[in-house]
N, C-alpha and C. Protein backbone atom coordinates (compact mmCIF):
# COMPACT_ATOMS: atom_id res chain seq x y z
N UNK A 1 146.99 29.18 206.90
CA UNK A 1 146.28 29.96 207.92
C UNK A 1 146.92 31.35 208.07
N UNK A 2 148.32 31.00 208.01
CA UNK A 2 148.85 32.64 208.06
C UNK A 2 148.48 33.40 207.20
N UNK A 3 148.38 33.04 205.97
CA UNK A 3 148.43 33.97 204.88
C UNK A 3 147.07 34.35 204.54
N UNK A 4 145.81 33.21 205.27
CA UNK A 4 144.23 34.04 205.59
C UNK A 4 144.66 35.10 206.21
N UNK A 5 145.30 35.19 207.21
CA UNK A 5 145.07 35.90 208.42
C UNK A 5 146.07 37.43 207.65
N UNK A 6 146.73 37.13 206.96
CA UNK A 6 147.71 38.79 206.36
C UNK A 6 146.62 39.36 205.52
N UNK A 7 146.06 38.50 204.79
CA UNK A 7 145.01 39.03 204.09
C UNK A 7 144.01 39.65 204.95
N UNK A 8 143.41 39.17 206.45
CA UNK A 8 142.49 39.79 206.49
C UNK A 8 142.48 40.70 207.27
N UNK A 9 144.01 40.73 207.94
CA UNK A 9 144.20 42.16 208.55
C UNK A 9 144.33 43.45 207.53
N UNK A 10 144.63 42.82 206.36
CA UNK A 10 145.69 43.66 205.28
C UNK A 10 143.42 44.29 204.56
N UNK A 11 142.54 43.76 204.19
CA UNK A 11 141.24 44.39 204.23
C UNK A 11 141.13 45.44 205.37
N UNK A 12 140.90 45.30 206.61
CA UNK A 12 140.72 45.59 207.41
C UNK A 12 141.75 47.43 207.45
N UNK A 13 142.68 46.90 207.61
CA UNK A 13 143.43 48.16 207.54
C UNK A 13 142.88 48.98 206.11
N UNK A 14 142.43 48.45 205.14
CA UNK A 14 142.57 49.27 203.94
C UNK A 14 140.88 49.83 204.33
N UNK A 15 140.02 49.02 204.81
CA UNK A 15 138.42 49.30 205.26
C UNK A 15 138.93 50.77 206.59
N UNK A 16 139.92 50.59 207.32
CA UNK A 16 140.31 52.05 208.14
C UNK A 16 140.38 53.08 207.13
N UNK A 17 141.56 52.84 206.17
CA UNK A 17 141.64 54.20 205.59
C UNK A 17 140.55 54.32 204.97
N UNK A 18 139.78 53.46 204.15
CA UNK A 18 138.58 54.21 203.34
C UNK A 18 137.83 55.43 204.22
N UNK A 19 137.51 55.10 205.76
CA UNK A 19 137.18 55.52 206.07
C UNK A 19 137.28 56.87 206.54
N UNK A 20 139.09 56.51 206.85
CA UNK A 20 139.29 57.60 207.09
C UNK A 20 139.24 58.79 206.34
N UNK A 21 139.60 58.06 204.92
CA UNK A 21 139.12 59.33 203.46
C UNK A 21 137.93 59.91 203.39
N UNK A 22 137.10 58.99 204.12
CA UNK A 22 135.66 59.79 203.61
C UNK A 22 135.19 60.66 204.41
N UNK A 23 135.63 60.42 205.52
CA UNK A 23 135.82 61.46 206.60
C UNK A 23 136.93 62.49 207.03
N UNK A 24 136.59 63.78 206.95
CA UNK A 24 137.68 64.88 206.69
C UNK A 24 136.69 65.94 207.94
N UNK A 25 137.65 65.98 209.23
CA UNK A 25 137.15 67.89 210.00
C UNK A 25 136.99 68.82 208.67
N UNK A 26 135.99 69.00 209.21
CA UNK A 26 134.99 70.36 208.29
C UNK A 26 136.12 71.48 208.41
N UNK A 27 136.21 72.55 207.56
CA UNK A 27 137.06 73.66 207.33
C UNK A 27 136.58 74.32 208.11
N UNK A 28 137.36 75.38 208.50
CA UNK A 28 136.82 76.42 209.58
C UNK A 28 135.59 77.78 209.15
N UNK A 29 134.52 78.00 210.10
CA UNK A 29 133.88 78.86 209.37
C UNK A 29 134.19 80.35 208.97
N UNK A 30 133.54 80.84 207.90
CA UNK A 30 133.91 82.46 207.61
C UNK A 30 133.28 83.26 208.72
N UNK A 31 134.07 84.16 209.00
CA UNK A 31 133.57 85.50 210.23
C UNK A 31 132.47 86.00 209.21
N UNK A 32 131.30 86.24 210.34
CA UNK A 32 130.60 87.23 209.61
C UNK A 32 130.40 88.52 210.23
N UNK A 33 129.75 89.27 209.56
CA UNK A 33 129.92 90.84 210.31
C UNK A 33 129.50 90.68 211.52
N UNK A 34 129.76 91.61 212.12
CA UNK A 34 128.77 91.79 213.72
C UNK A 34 129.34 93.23 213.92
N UNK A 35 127.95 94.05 214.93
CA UNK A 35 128.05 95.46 214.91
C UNK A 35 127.29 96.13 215.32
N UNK A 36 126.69 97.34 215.31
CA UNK A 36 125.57 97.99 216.32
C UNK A 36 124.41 97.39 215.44
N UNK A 37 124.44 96.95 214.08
CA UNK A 37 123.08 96.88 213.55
C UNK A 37 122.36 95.32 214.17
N UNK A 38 123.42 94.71 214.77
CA UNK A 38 123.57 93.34 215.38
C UNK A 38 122.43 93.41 215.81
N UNK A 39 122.38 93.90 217.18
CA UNK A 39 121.27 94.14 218.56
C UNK A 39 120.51 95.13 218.24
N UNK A 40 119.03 95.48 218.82
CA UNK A 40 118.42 96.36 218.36
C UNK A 40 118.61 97.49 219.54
N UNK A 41 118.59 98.89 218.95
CA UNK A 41 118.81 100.14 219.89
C UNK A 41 118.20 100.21 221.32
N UNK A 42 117.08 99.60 221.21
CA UNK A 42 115.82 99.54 222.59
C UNK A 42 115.02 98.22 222.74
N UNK A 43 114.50 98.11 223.61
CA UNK A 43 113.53 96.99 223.67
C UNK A 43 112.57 97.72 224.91
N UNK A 44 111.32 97.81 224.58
CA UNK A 44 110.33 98.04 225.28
C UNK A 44 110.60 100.08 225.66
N UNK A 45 110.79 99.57 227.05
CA UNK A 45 111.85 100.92 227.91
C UNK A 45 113.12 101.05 228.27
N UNK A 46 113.82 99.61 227.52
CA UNK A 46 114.94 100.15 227.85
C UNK A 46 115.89 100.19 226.55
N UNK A 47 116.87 101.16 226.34
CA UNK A 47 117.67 101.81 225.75
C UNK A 47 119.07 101.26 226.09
N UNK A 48 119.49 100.52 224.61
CA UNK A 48 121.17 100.12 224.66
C UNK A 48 122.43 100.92 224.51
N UNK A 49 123.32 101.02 225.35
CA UNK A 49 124.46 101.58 224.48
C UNK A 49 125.49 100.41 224.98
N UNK A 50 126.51 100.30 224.00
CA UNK A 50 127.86 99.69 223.59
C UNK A 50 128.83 99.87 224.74
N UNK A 51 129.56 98.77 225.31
CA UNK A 51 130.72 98.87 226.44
C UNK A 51 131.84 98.30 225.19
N UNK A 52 132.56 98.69 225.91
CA UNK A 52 133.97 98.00 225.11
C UNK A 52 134.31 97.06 226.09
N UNK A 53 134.84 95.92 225.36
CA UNK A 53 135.22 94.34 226.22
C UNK A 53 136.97 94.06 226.33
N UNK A 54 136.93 94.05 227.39
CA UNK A 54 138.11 93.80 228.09
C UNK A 54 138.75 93.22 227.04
N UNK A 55 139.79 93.02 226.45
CA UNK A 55 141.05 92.26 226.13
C UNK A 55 141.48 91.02 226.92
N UNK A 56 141.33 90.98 227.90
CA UNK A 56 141.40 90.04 228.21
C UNK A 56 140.40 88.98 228.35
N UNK A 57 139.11 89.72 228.44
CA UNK A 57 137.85 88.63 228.07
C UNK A 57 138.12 88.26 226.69
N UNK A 58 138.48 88.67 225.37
CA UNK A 58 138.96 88.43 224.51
C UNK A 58 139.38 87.25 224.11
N UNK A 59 140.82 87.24 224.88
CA UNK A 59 141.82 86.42 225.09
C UNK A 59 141.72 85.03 225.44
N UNK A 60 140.57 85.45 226.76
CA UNK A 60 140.27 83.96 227.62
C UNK A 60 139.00 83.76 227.03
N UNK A 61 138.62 83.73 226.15
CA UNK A 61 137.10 83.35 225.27
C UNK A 61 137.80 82.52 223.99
N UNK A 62 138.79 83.27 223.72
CA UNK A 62 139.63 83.39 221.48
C UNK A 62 138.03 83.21 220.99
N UNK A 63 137.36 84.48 221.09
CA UNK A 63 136.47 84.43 220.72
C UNK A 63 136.61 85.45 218.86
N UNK A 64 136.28 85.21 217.92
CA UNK A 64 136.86 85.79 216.90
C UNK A 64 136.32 87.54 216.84
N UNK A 65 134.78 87.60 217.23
CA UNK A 65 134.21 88.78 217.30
C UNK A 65 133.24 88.77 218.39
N UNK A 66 132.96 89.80 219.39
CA UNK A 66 132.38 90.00 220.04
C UNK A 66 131.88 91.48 220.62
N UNK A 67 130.45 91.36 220.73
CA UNK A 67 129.47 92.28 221.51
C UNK A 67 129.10 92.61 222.52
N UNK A 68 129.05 93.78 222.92
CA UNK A 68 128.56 93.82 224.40
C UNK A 68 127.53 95.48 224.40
N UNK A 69 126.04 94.78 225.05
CA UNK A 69 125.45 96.20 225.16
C UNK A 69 124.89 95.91 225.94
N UNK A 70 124.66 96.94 227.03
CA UNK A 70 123.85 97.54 228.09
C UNK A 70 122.83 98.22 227.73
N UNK A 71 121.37 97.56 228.93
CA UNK A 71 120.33 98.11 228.76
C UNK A 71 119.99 98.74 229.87
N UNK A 72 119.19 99.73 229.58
CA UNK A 72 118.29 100.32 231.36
C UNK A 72 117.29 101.36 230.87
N UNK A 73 116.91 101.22 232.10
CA UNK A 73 115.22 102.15 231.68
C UNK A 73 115.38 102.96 233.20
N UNK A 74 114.27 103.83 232.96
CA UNK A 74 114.66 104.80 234.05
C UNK A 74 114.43 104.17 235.34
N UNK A 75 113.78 103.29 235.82
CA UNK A 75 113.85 102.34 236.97
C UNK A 75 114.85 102.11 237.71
N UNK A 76 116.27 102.09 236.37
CA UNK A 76 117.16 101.89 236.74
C UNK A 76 117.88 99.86 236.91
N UNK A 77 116.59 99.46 235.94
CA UNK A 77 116.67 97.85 235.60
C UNK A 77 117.83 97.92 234.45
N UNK A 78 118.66 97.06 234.41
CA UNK A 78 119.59 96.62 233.74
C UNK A 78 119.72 95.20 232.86
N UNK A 79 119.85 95.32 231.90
CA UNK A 79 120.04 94.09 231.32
C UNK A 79 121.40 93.83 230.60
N UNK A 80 122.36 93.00 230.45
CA UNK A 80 123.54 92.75 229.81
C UNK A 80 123.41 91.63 228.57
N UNK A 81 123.81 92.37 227.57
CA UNK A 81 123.73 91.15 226.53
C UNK A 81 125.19 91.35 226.23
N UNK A 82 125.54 90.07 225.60
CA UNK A 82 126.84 89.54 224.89
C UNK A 82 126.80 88.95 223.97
N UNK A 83 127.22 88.62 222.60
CA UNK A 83 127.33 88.23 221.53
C UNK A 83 128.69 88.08 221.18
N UNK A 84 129.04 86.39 221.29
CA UNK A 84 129.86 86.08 220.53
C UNK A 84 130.28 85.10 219.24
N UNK A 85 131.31 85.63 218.28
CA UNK A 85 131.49 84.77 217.52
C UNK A 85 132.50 83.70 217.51
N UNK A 86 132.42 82.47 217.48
CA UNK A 86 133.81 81.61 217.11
C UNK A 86 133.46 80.82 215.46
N UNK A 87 134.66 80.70 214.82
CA UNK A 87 134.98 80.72 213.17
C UNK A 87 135.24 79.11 213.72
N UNK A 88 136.17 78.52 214.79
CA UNK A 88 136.71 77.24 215.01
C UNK A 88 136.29 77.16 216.78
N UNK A 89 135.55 76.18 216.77
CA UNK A 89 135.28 75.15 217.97
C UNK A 89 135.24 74.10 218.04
N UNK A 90 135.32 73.88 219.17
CA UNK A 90 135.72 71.93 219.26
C UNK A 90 134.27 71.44 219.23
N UNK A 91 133.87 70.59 220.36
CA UNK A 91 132.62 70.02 220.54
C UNK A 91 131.79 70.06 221.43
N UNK A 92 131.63 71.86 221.95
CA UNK A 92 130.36 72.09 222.59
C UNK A 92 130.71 73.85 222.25
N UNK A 93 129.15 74.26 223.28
CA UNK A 93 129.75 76.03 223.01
C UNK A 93 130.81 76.29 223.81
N UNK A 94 131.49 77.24 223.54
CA UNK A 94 132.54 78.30 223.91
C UNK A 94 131.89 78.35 225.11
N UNK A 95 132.83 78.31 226.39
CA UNK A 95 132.95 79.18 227.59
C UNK A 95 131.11 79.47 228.27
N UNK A 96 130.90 77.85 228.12
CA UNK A 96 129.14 77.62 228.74
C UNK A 96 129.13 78.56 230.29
N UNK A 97 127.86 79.59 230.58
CA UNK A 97 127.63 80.19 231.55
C UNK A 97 127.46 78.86 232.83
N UNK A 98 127.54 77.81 232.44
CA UNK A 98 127.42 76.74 233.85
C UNK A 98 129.24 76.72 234.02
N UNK A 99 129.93 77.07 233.24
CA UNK A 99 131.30 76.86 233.88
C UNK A 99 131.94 77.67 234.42
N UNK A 100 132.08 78.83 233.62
CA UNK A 100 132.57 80.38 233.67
C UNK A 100 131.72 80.84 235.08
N UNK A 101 130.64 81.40 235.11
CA UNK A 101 130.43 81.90 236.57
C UNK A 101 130.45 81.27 237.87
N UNK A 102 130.53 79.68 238.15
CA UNK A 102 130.92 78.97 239.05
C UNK A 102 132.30 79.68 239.19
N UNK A 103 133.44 79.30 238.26
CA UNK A 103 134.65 79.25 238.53
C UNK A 103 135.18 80.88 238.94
N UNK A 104 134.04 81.76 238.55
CA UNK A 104 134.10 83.02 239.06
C UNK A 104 133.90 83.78 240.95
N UNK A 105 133.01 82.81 241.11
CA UNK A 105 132.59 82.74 242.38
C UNK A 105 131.37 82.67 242.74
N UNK A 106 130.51 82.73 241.69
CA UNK A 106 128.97 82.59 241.80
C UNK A 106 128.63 80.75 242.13
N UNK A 107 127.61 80.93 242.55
CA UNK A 107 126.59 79.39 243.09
C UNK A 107 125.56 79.07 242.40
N UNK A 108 125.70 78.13 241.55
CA UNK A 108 124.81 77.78 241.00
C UNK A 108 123.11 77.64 241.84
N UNK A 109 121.96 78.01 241.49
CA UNK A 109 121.11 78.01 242.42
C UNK A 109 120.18 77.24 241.78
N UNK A 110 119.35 77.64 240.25
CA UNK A 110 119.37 76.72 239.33
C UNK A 110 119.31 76.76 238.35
N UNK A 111 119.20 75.75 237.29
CA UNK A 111 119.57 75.67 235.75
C UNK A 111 117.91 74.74 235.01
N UNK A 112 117.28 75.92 234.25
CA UNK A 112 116.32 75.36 233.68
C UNK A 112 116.46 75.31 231.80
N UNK A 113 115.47 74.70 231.00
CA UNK A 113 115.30 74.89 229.72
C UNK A 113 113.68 75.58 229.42
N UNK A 114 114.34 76.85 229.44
CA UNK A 114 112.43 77.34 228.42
C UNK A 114 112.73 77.34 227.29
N UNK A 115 110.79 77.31 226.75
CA UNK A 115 110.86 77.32 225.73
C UNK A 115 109.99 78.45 225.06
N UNK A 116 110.86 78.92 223.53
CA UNK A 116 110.09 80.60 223.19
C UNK A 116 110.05 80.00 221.69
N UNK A 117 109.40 81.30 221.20
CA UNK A 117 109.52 81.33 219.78
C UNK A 117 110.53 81.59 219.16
N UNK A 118 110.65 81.15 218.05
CA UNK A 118 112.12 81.26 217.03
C UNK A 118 111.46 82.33 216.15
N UNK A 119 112.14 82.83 215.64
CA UNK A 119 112.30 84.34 214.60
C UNK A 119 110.78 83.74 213.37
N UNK A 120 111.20 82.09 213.38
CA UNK A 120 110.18 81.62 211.96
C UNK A 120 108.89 81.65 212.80
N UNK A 121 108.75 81.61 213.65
CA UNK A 121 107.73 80.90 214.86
C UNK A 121 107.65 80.19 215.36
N UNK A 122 108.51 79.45 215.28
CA UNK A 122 108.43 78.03 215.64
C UNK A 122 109.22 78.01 217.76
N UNK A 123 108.69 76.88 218.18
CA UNK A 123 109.31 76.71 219.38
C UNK A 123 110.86 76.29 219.48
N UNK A 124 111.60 77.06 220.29
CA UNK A 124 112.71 76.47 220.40
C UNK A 124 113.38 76.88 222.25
N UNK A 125 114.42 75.77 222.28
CA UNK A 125 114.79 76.03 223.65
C UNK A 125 115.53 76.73 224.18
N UNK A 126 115.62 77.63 225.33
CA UNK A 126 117.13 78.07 225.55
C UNK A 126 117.35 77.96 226.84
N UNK A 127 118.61 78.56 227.56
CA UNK A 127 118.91 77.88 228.52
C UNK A 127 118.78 78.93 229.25
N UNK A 128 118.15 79.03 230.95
CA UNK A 128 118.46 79.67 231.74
C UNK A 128 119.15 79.12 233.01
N UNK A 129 119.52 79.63 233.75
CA UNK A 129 119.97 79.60 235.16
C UNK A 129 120.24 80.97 235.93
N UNK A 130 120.29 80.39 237.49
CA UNK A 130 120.21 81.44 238.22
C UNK A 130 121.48 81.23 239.30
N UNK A 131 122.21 82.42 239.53
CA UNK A 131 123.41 82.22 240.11
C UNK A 131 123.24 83.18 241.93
N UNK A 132 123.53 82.87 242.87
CA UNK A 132 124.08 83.81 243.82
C UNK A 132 125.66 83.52 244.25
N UNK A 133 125.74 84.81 244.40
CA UNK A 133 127.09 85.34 245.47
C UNK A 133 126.98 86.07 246.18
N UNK A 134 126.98 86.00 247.90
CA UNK A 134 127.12 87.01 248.64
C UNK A 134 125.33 87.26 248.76
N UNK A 135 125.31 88.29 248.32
CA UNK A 135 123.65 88.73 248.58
C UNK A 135 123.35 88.92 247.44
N UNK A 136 124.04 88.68 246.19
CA UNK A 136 123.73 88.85 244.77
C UNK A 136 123.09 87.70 244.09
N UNK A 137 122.10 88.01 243.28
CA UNK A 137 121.51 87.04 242.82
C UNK A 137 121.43 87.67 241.20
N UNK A 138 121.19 86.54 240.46
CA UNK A 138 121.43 86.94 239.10
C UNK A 138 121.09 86.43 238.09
N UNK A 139 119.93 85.99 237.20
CA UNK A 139 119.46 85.40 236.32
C UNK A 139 120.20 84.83 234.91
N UNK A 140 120.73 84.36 234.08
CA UNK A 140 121.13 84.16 233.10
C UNK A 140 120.79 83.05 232.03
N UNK A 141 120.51 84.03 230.77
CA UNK A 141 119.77 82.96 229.94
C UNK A 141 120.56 82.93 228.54
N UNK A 142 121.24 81.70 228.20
CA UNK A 142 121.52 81.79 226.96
C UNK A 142 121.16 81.05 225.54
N UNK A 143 122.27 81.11 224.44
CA UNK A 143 121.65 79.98 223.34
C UNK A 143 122.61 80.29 222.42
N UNK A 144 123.08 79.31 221.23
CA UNK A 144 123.66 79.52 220.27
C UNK A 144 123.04 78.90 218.78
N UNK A 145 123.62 80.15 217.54
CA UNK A 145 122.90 79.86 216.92
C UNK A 145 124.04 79.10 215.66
N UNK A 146 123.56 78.14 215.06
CA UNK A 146 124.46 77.31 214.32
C UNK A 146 124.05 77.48 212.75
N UNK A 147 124.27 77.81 212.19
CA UNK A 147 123.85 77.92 210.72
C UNK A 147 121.79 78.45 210.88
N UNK A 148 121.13 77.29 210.68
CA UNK A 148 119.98 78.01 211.09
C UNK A 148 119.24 77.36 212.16
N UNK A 149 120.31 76.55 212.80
CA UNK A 149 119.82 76.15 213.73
C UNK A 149 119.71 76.63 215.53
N UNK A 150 118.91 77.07 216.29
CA UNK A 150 119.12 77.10 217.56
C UNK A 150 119.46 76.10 218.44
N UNK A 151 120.53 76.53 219.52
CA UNK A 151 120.61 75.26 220.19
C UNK A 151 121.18 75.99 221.58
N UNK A 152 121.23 75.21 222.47
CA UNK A 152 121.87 74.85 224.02
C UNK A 152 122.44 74.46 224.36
N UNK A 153 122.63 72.67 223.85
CA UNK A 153 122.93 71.51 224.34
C UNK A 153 124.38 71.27 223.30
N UNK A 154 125.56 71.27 224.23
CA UNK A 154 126.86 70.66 223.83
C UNK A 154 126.95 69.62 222.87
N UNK A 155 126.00 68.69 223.14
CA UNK A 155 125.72 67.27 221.90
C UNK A 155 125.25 67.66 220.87
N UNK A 156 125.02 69.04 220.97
CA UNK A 156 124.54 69.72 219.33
C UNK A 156 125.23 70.03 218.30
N UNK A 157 126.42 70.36 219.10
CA UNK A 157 127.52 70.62 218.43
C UNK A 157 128.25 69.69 217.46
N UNK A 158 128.38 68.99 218.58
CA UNK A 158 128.95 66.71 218.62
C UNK A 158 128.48 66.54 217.36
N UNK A 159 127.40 66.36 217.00
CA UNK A 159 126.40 65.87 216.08
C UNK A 159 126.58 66.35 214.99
N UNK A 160 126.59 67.99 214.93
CA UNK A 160 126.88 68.58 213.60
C UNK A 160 127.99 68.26 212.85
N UNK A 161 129.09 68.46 214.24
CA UNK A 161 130.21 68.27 213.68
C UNK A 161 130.74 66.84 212.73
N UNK A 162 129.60 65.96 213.66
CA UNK A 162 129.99 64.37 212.95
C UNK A 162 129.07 64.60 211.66
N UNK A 163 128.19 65.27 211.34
CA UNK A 163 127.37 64.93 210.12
C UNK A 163 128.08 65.97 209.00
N UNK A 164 129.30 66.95 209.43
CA UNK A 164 129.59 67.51 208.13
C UNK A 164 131.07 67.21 207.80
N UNK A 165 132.01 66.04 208.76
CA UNK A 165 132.90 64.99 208.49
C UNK A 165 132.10 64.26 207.72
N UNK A 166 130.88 63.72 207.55
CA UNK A 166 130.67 62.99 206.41
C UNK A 166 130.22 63.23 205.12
N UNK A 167 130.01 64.64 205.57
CA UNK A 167 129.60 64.97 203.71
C UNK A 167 130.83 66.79 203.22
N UNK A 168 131.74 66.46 204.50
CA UNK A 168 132.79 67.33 203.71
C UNK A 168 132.24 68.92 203.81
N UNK A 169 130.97 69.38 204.86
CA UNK A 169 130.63 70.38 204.87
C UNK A 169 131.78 71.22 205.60
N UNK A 170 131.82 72.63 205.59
CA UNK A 170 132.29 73.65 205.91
C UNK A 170 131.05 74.17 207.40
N UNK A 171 132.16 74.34 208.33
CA UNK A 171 131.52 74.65 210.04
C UNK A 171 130.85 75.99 209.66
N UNK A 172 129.20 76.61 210.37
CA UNK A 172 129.07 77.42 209.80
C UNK A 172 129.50 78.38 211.49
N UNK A 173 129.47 79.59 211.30
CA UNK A 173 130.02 80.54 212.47
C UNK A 173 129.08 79.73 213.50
N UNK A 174 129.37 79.79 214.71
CA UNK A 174 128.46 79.37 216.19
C UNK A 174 128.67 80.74 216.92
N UNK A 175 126.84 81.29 217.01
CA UNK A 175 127.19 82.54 217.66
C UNK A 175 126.18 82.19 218.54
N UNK A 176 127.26 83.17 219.69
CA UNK A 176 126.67 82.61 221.60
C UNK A 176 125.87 84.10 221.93
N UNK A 177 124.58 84.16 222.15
CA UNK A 177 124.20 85.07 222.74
C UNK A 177 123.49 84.86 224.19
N UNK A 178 124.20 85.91 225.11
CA UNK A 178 123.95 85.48 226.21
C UNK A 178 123.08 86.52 227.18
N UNK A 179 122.08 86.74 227.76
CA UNK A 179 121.84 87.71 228.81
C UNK A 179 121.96 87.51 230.24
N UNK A 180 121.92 88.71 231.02
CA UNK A 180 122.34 88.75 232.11
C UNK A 180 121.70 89.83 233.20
N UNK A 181 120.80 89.69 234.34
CA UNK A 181 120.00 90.59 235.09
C UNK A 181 119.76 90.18 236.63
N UNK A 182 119.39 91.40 237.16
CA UNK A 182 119.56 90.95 238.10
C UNK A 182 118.68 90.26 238.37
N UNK A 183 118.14 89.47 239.62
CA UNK A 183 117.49 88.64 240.14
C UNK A 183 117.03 88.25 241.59
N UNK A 184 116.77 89.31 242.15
CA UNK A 184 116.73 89.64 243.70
C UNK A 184 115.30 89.23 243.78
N UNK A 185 114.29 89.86 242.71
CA UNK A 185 112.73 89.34 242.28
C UNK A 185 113.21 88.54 241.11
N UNK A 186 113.09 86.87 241.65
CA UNK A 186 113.03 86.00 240.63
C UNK A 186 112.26 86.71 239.33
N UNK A 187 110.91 86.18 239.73
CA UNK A 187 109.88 86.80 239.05
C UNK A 187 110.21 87.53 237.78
N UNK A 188 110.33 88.72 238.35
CA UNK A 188 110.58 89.86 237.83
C UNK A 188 111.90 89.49 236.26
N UNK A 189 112.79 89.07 236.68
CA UNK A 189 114.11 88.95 236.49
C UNK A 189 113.50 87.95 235.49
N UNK A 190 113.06 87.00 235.50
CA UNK A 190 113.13 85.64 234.04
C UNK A 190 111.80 86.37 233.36
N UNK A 191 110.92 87.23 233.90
CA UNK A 191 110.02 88.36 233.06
C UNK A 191 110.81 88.92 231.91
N UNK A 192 111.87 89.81 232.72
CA UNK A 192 112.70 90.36 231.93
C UNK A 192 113.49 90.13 230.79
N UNK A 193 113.95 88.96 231.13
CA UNK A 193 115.06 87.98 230.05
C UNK A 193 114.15 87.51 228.95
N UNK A 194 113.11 87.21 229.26
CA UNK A 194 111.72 86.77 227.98
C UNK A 194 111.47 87.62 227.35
N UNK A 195 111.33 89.09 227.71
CA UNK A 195 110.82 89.83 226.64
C UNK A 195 112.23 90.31 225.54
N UNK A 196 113.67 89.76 226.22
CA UNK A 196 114.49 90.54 225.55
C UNK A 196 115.06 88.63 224.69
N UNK A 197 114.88 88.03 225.09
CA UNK A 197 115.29 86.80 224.62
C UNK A 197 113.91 86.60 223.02
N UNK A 198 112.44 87.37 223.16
CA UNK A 198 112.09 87.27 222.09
C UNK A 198 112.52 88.81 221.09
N UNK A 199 113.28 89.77 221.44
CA UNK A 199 113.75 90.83 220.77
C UNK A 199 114.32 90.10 219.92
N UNK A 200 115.43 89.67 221.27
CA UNK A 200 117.14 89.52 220.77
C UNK A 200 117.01 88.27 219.17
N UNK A 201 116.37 87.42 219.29
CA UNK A 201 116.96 86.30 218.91
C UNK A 201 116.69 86.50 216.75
N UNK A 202 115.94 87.23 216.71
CA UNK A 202 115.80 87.48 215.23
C UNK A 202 116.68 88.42 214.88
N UNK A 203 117.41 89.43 215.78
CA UNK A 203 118.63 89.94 215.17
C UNK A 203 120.05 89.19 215.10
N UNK A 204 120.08 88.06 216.46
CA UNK A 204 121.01 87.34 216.25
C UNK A 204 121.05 86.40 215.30
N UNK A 205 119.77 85.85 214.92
CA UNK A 205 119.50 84.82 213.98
C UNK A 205 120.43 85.42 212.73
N UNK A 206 120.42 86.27 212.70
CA UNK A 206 120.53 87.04 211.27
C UNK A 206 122.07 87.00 211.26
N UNK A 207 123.00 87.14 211.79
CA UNK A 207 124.24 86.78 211.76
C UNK A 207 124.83 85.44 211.38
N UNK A 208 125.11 85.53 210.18
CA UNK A 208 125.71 84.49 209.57
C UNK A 208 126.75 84.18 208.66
């Protein structure tokens, strides 16, 4: 009986390592460019120019490359986009807008999923929510794009990551593009984010 039993721990352990051989974390992905040709110069009436990003947003992101442009039209409407890259992530996006502006001081007010067209045509989801502080209110809609895939959802990540441990793929860049407006006129404000969320997303697509 003992010597069933060495044997069939002694399978068992060798059925672990197989497994563990066949399964290997994916290599980290290659940076790809990013740059003014990234985002497009205008959308509609309003006109982008380039901020430079804190160092320390940097820092507290380890984001590998990142974007930042400001929009406005003579109204004086504003829109904020951000674009970032990470080469290595764990198992969701980088620094999700449901965590970061809570812990900032904003109130979550609420958190929806629309849905737009993708660059091919096709439908895809992204995420909005709406934050106040104080008398500030503030719309925010984001999405990340994974090789050629769009996504939102943290388990997207999960998933990839488990399907290219099994065939030994290489992580491709995960780039976070995010906008940001005000929101005093709901309305108005997720108007806004739609027309720049169908600009934005075929120049971000394109980063790879």
């Amino acid at each position: 009986m003992t010597k069933r039993l060495l044997i069939a721990a002694g399978l068992v352990a060798i059925s672990q390592l197989s497994v563990i051989g066949l399964e290997k974390e994916p290599k980290s992905a290659d940076l790809p460019a990013i740059g003014a040709a990234t985002l497009p110069k205008s959308v509609g009436d309003y006109v982008g120019e380039d901020e430079p990003i804190e160092d320390r947003v940097k820092t507290v992101t380890q984001a590998d490359a990142m974007l930042n442009r400001v929009f406005r039209n003579k109204l004086g409407d504003t829109v904020y986009v951000t674009v970032g890259v990470w080469t290595q992530y764990e198992l969701g996006i980088p620094h999700c807008p449901e965590e970061c502006y809570p812990s900032a001081g904003w109130e979550t007010v609420s958190h929806d999923v629309k849905t737009v067209q993708s660059p091919e045509g096709k439908p895809v989801e992204v995420k909005q929510l709406v934050f106040q502080r104080a008398t500030s209110r503030i719309a925010v809609t984001y999405w990340a794009h994974l090789g050629n895939e769009i996504i939102h959802d943290q388990e997207d990540v999960r998933r990839m990551r488990q399907r290219l441990r099994k065939t030994h793929g290489k992580l491709p860049p995960l780039v976070k593009v995010m906008l940001q407006t005000d929101a005093r006129d709901l309305a108005q404000g997720e108007s806004r984010l739609s027309r720049f969320v169908t600009a934005m997303m075929p120049c971000t697509a394109a980063v790879k």
